[in-house]
Protein backbone atom coordinates (compact mmCIF):
# COMPACT_ATOMS: atom_id res chain seq x y z
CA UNK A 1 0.00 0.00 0.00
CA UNK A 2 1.36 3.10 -1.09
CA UNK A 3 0.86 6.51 1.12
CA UNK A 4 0.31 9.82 -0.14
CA UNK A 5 1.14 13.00 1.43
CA UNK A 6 0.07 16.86 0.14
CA UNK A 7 -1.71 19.76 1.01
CA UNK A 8 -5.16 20.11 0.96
CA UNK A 9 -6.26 22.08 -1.98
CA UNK A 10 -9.96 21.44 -2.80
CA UNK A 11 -13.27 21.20 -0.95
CA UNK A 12 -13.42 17.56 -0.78
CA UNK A 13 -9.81 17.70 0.33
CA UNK A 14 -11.05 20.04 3.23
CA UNK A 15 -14.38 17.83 4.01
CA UNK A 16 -12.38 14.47 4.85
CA UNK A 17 -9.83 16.30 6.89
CA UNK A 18 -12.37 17.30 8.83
CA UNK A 19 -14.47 13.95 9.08
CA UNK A 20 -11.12 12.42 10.24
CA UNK A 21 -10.29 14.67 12.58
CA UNK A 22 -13.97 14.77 14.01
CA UNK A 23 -13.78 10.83 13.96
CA UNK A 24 -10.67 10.89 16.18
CA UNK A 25 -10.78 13.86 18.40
CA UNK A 26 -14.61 14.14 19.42
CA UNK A 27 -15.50 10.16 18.23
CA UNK A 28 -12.49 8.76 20.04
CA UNK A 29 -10.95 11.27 22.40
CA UNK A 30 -14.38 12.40 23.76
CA UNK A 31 -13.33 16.32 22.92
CA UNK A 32 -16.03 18.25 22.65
CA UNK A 33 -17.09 18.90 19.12
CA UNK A 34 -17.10 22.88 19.72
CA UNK A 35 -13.56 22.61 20.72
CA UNK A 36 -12.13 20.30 17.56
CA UNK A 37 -12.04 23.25 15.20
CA UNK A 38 -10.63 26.56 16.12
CA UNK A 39 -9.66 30.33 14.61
CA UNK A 40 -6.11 28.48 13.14
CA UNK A 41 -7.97 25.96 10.43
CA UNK A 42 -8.58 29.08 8.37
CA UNK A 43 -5.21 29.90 8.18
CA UNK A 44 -3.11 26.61 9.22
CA UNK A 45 -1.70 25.05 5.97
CA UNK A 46 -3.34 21.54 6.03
CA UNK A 47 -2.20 18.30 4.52
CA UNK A 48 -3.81 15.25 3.54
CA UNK A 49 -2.07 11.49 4.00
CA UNK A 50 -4.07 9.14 1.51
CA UNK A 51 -4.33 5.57 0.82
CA UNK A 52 -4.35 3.85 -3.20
CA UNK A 53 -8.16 4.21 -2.58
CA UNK A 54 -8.15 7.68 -2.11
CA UNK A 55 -9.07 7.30 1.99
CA UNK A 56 -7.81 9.89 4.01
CA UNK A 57 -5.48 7.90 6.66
CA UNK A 58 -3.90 10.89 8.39
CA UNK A 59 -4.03 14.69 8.65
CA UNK A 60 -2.01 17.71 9.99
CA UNK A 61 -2.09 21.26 9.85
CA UNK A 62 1.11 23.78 10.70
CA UNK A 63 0.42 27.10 11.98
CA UNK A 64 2.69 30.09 11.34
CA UNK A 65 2.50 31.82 14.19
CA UNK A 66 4.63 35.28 14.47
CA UNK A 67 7.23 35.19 17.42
């Protein structure tokens, strides 16, 4: 099985970032859903990790942050 790793660049990109991270986070770590997302998604660069079936197996997101 071969991985693939890039930034998220379309809507449907966007959509199963999100439905993995609300799988994991409020499914599986109990976190309340109003706390999953916050003001850094609009801005974070997000990236996408999917499978030779196009399922999204892993996300991340960096955030720039000024020092």
């Amino acid at each position: 099985m071969q991985i693939q790793v890039k930034v998220v660049q379309t809507q449907d990109e966007r959509a199963k970032i999100y439905a993995l991270r609300h799988a994991v986070f409020v499914g599986e770590q109990a976190v309340p859903a109003e706390m999953e997302r916050d003001e850094h998604d609009a801005v974070a660069d997000h990236v996408i990790a999917v499978n030779d079936q196009n399922f999204c197996v892993a996300t991340g997101r960096l955030v720039v942050q000024s020092a």
